[in-house]
N, C-alpha and C. Protein backbone atom coordinates (compact mmCIF):
# COMPACT_ATOMS: atom_id res chain seq x y z
N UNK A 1 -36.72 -89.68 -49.55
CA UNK A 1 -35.46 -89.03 -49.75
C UNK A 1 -35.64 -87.52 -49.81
N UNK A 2 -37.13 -87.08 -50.70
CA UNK A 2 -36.80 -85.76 -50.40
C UNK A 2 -37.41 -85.26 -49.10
N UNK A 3 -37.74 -85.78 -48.30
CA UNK A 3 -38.43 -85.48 -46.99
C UNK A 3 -36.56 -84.99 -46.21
N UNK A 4 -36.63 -86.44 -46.11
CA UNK A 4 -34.43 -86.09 -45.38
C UNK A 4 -33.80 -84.77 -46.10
N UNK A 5 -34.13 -84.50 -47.78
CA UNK A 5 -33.25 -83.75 -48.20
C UNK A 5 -34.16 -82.02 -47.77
N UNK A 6 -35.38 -82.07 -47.55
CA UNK A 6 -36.10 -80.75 -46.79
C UNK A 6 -35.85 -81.06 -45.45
N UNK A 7 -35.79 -81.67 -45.02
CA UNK A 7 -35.27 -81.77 -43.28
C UNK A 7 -33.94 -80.95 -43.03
N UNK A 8 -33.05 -81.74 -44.27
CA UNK A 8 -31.30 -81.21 -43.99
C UNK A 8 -31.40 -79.76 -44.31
N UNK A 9 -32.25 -79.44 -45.49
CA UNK A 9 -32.20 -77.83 -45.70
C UNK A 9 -32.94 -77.23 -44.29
N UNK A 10 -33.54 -77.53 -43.99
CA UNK A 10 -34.49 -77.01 -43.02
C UNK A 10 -33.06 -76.66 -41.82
N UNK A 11 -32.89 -77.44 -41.50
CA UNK A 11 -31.76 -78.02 -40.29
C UNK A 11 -30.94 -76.66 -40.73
N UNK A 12 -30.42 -76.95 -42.23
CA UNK A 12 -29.31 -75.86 -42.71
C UNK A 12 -29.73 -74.24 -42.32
N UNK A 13 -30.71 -74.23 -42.97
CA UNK A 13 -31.65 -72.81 -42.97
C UNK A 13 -31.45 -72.35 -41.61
N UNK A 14 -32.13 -73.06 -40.88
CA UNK A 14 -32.57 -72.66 -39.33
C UNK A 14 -30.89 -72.21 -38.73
N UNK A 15 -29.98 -73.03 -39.13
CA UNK A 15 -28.51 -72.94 -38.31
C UNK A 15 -27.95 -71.96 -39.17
N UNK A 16 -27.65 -71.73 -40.13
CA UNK A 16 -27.88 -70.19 -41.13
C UNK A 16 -28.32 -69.08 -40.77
N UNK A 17 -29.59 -68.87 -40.17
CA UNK A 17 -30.21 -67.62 -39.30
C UNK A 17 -30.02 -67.41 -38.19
N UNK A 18 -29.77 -68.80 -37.09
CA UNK A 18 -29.11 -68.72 -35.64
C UNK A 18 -27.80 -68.10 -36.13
N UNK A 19 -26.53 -68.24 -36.64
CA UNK A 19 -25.56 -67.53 -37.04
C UNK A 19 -25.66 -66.17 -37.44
N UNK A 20 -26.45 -65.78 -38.16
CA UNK A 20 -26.92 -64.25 -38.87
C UNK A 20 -27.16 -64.03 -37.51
N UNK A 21 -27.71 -64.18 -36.76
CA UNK A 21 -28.76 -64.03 -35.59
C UNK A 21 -27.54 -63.45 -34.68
N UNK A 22 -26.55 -64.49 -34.64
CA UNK A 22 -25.58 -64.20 -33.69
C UNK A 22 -24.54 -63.20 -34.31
N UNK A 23 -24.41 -63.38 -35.63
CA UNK A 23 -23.44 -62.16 -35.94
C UNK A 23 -24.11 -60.70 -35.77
N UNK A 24 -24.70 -60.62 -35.81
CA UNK A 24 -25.42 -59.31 -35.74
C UNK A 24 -25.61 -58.83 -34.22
N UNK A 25 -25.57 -59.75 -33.67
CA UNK A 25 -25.59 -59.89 -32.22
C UNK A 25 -24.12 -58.81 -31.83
N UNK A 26 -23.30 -59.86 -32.09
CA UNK A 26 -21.78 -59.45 -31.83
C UNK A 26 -21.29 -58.29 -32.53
N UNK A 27 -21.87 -57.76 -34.08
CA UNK A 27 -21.75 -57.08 -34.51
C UNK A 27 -22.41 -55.26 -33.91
N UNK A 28 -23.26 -55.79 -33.16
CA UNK A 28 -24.08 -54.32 -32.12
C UNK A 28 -22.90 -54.54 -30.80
N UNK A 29 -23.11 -55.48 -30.34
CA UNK A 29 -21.82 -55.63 -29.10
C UNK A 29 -20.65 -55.05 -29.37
N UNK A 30 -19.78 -54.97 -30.25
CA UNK A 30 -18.53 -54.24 -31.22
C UNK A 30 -18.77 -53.08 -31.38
N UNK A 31 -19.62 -52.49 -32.33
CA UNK A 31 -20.08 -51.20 -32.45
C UNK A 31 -20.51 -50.22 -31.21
N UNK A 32 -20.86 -50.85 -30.37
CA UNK A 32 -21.17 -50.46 -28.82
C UNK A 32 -19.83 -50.58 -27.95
N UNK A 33 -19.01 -51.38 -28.02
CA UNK A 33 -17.90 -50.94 -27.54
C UNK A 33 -16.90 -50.59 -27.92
N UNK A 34 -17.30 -50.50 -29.65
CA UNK A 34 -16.34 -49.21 -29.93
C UNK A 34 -16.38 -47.77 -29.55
N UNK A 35 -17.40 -47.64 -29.87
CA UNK A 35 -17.97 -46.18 -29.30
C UNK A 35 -17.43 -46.07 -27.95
N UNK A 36 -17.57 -47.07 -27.04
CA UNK A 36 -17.07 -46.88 -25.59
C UNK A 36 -15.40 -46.42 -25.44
N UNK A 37 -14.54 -47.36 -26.51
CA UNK A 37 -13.38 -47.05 -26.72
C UNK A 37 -13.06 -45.83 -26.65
N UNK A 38 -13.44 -45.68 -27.82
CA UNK A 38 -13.33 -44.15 -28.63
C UNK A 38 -13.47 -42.98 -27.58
N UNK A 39 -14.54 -42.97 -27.07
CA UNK A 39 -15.28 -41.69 -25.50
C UNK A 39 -13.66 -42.29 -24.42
N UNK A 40 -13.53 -43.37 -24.19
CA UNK A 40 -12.29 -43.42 -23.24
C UNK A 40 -11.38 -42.89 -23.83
N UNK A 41 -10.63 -42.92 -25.02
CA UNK A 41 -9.61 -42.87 -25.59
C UNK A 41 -9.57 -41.15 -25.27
N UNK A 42 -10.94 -40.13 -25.79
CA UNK A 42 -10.93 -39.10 -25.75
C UNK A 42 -11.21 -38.52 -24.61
N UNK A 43 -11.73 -38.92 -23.06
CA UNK A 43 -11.53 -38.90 -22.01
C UNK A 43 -10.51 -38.30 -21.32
N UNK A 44 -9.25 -40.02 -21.88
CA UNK A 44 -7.79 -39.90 -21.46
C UNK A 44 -7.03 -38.67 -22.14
N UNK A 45 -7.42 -38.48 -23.19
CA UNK A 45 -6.83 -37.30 -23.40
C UNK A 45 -7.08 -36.24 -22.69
N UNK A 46 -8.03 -35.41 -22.77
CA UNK A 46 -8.74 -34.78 -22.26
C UNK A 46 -7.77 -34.60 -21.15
N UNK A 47 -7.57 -35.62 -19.97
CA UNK A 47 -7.48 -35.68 -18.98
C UNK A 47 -5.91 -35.46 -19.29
N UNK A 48 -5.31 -35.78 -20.06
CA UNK A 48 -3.66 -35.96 -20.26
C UNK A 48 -3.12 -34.56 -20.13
N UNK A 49 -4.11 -33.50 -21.31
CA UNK A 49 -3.64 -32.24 -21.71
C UNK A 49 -4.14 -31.46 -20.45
N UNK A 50 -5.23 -32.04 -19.68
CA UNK A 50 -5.40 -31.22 -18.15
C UNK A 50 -4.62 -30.99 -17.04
N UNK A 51 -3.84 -32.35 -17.33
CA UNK A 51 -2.85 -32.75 -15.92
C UNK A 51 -1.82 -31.72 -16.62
N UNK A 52 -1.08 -31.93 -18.00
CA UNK A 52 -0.10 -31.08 -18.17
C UNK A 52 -0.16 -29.46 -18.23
N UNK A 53 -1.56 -28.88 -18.39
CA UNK A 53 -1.94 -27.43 -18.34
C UNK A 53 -1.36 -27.17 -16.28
N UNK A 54 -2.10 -28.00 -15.58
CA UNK A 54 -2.19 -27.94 -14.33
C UNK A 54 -1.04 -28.07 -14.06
N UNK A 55 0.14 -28.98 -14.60
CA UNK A 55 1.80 -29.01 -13.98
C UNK A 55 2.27 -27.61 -14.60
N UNK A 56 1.88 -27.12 -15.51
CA UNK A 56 2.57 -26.03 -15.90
C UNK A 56 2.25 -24.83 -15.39
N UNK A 57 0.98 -25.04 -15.15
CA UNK A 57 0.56 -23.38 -14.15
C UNK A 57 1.22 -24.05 -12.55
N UNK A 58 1.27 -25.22 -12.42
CA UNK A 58 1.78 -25.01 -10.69
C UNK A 58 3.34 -24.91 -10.82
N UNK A 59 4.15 -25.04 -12.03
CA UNK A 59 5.32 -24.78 -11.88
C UNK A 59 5.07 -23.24 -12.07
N UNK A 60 4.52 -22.22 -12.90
CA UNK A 60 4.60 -20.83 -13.42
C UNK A 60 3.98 -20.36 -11.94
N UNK A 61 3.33 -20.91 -10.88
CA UNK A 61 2.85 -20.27 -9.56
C UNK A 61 4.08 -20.39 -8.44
N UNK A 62 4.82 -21.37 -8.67
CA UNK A 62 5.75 -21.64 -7.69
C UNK A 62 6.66 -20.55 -8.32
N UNK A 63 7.45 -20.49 -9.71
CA UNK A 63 7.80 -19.61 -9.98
C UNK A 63 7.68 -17.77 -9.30
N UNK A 64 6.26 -17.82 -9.70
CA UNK A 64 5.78 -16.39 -8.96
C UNK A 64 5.95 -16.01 -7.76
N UNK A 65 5.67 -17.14 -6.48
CA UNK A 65 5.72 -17.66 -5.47
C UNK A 65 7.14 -17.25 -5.10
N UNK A 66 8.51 -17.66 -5.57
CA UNK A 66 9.35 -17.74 -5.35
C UNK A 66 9.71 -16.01 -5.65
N UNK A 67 9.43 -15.83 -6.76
CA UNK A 67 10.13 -14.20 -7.03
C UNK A 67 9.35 -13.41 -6.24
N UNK A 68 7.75 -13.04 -5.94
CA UNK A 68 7.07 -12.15 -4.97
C UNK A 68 7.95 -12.83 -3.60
N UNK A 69 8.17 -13.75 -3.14
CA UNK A 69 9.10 -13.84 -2.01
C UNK A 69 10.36 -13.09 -1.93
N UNK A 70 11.08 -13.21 -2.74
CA UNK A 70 12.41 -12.58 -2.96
C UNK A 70 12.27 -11.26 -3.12
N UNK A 71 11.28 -10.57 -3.87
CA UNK A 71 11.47 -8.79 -3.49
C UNK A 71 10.88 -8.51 -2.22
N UNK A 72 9.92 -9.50 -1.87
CA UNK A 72 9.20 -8.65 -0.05
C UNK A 72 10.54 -9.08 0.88
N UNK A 73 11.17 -9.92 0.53
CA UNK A 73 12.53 -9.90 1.57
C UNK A 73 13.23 -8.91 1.20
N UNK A 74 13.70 -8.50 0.08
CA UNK A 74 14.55 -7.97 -0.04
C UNK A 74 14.00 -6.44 0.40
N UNK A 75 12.88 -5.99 -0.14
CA UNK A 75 12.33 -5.23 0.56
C UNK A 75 12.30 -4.55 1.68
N UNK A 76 12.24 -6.34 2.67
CA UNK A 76 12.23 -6.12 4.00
C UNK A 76 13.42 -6.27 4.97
N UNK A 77 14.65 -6.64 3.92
CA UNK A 77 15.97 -5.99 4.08
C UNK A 77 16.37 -4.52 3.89
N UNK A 78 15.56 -4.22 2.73
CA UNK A 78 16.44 -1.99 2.52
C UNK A 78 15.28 -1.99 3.57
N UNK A 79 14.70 -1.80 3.97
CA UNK A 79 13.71 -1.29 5.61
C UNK A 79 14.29 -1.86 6.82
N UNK A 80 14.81 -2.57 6.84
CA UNK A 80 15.54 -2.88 8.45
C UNK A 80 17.17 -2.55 8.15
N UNK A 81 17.75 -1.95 6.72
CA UNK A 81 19.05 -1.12 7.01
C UNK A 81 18.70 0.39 7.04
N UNK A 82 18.00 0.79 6.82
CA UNK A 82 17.38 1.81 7.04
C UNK A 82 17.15 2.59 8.10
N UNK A 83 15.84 1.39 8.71
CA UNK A 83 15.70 1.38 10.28
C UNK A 83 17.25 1.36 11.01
N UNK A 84 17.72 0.34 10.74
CA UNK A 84 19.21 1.26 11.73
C UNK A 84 19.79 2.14 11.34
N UNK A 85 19.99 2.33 10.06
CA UNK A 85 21.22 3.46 9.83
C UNK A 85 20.35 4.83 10.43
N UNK A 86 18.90 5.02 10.62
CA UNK A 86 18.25 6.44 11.24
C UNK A 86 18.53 5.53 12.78
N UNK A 87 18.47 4.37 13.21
CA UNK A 87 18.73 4.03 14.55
C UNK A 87 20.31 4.46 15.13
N UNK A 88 21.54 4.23 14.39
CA UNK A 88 22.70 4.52 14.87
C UNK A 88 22.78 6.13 14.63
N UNK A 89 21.91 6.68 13.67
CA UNK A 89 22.52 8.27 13.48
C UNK A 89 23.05 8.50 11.92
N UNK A 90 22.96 7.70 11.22
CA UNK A 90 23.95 7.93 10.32
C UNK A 90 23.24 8.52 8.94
N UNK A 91 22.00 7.88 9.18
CA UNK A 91 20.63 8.80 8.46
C UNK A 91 19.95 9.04 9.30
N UNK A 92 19.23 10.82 8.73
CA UNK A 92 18.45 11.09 9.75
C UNK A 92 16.95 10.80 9.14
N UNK A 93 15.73 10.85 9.49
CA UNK A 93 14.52 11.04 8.76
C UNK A 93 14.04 12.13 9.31
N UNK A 94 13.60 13.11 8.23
CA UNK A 94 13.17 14.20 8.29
C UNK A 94 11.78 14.42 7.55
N UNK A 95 11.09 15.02 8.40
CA UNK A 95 9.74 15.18 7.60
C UNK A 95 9.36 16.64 7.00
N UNK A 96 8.86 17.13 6.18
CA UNK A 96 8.75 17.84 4.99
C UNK A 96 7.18 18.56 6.51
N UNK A 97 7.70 19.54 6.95
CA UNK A 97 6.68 20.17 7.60
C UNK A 97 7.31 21.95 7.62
N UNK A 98 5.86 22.43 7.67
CA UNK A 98 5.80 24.21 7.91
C UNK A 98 5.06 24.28 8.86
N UNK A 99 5.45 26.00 9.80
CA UNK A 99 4.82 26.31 10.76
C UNK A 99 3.34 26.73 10.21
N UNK A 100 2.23 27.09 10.63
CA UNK A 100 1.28 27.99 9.72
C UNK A 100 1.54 29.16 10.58
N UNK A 101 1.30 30.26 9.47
CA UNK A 101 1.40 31.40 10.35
C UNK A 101 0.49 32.18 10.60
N UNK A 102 -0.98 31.61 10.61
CA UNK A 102 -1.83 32.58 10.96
C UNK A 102 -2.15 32.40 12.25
N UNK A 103 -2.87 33.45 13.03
CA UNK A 103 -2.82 33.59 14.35
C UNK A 103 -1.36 34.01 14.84
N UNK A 104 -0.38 34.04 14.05
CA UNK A 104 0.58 34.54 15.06
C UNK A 104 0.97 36.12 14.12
N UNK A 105 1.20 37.33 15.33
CA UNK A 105 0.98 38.55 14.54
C UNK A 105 2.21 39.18 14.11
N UNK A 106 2.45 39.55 12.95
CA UNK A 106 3.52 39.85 12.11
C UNK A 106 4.78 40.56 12.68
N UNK A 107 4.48 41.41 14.19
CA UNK A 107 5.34 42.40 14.97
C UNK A 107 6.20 40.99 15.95
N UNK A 108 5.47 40.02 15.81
CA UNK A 108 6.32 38.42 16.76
C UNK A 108 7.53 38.52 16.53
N UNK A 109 8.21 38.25 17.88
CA UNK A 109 9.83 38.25 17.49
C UNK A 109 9.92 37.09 17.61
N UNK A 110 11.59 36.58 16.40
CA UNK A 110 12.03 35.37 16.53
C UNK A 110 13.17 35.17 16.95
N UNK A 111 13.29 35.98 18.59
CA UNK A 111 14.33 35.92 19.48
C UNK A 111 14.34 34.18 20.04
N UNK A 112 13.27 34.18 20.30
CA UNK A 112 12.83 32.93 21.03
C UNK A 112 13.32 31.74 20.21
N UNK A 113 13.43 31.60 18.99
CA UNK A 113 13.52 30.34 17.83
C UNK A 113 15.49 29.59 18.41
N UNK A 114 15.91 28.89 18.65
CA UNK A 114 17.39 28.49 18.89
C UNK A 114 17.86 27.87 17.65
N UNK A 115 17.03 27.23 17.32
CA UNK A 115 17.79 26.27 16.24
C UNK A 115 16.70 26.22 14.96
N UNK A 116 16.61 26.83 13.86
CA UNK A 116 15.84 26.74 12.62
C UNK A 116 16.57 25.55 11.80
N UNK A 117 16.45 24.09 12.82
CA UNK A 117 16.57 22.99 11.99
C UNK A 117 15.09 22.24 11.40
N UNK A 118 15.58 21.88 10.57
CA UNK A 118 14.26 21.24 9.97
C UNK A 118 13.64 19.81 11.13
N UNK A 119 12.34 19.88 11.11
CA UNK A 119 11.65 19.16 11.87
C UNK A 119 11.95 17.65 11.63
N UNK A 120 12.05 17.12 12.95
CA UNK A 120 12.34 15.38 12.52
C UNK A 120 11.28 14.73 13.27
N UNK A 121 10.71 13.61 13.03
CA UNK A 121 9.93 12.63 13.75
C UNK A 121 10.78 12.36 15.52
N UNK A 122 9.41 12.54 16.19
CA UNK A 122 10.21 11.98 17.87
C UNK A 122 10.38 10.55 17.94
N UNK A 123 11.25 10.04 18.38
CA UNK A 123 11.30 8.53 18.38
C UNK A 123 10.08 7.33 18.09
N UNK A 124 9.28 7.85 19.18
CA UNK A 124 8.18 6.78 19.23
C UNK A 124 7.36 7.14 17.97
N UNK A 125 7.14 7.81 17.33
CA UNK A 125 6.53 8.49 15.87
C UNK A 125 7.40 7.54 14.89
N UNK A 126 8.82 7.51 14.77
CA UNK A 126 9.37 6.84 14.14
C UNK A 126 9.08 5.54 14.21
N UNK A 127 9.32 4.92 15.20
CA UNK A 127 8.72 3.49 15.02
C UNK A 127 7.47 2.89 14.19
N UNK A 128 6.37 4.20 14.86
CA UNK A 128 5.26 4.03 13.89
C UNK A 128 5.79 4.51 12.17
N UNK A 129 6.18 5.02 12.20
CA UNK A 129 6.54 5.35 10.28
C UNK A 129 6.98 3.92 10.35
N UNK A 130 8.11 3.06 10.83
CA UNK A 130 8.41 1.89 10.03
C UNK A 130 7.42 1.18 9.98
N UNK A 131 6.92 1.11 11.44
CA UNK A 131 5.54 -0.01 11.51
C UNK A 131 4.74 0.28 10.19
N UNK A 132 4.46 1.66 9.38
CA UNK A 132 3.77 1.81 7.97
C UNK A 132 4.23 1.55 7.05
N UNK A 133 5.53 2.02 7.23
CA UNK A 133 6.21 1.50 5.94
C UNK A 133 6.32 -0.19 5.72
N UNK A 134 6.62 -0.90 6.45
CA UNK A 134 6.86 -2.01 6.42
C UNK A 134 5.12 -2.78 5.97
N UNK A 135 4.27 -2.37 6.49
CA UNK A 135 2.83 -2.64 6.21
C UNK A 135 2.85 -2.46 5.06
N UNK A 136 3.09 -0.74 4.08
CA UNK A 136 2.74 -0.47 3.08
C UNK A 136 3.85 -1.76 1.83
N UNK A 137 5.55 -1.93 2.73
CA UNK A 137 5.74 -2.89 1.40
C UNK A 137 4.76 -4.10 1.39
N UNK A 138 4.49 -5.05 2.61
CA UNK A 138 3.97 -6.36 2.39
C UNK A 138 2.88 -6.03 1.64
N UNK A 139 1.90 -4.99 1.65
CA UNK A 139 0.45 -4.82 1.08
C UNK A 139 0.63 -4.40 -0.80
N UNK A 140 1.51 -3.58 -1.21
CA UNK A 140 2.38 -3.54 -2.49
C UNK A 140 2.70 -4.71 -3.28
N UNK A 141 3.51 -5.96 -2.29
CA UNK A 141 4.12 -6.85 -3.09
C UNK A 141 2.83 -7.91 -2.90
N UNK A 142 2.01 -7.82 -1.79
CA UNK A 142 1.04 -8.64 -1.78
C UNK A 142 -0.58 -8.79 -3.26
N UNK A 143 -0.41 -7.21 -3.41
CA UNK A 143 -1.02 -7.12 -4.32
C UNK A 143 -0.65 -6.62 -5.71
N UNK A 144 0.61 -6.86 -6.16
CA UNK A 144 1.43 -6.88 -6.99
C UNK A 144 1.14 -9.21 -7.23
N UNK A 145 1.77 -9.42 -6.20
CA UNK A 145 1.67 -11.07 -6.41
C UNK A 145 0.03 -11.22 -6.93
N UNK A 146 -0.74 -10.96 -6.55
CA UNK A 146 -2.53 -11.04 -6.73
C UNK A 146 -2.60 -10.74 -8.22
N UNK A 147 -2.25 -9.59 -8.00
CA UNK A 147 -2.22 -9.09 -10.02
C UNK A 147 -1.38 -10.32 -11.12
N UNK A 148 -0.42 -10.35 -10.39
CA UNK A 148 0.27 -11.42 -11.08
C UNK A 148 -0.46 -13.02 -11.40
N UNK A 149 -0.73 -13.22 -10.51
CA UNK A 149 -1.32 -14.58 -9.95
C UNK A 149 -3.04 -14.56 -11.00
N UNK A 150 -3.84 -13.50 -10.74
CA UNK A 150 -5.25 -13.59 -11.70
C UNK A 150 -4.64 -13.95 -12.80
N UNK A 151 -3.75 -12.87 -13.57
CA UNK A 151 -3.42 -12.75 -14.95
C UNK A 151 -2.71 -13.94 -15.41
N UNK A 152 -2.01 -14.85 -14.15
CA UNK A 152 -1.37 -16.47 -14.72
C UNK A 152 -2.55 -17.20 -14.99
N UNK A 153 -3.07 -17.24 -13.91
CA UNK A 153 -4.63 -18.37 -13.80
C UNK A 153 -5.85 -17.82 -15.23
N UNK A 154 -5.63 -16.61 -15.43
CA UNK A 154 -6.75 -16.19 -16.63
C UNK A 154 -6.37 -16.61 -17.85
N UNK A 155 -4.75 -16.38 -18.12
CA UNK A 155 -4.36 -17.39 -19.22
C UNK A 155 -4.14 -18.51 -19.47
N UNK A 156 -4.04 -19.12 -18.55
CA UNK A 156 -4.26 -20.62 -18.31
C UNK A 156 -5.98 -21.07 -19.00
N UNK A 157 -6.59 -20.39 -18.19
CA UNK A 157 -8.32 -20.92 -18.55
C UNK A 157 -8.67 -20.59 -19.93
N UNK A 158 -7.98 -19.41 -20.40
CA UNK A 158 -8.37 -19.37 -21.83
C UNK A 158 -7.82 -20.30 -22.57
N UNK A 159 -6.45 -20.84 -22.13
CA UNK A 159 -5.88 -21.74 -22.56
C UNK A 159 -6.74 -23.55 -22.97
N UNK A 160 -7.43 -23.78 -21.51
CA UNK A 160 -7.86 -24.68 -21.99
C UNK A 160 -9.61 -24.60 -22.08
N UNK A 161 -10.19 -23.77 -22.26
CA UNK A 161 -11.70 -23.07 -23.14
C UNK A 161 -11.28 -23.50 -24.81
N UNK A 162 -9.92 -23.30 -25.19
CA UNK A 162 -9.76 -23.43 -26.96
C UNK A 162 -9.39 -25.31 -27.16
């Protein structure tokens, strides 16, 4: 009888430690994929507050996008009323010029002079002034938008560095 009754403990014992055996088992398996949880959980975030930094700078770029568009047009509207109103006559463009007067000798008569109007650009000269002017707005608003555009994207990155 006590042989059966050390057998049954034995039996007990042994199925007692296979259990310990296995809880501990399952208990590292759990702890191991909690940890896994946890790194996903903070992942998805991660990733949540990235996507919404990124929708908000591409709405604040489209924004920019949209207004540097609207002054280089408009821009490039006062330059083509311009260009006509000196095209029909109705403005003239005049350029800010002097004769020099050296080499010519002080006894010179200014019989010869007809008209002491102020100097204007010859046609084909004019064209080139718009052709600059029109260069100098796109290159202005182009790097006006650039300035704009670093200083969105630089606060953004400091934004998500904290």
């Amino acid at each position: 009888m006590i042989r059966i009754l050390l057998s049954v403990i034995a039996v007990l014992l042994l199925i007692v430690g296979l259990l310990w055996w296995q809880v501990d088992r399952q208990a590292a398996t759990i702890t191991k994929v909690s940890g896994q949880l946890d790194s996903a959980i903070a992942q998805a975030s991660s990733l949540r507050n990235t996507l919404r930094l990124q929708r908000e700078l591409n709405a604040d770029l489209s924004e920019l996008d949209r207004k540097r568009t609207e002054e280089l047009t408009n821009a490039n509207a006062e330059l083509e009323e311009f260009r006509g109103r000196v095209g029909d006559g109705s403005q003239r463009l005049f350029v800010k010029a002097s004769c020099p007067t050296a080499g010519v000798p002080a006894t010179a008569s200014t019989t010869g002079v007809d008209d002491p109007a102020p100097a204007e650009l010859h046609p084909v000269a004019r064209q080139d002034y718009f052709a600059l002017r029109g260069q100098l707005i796109r290159t202005e608003a182009a790097l006006a938008g650039l300035q704009e555009y670093v200083s969105t994207v630089c606060r953004y990155e400091s934004r998500t560095e904290d």
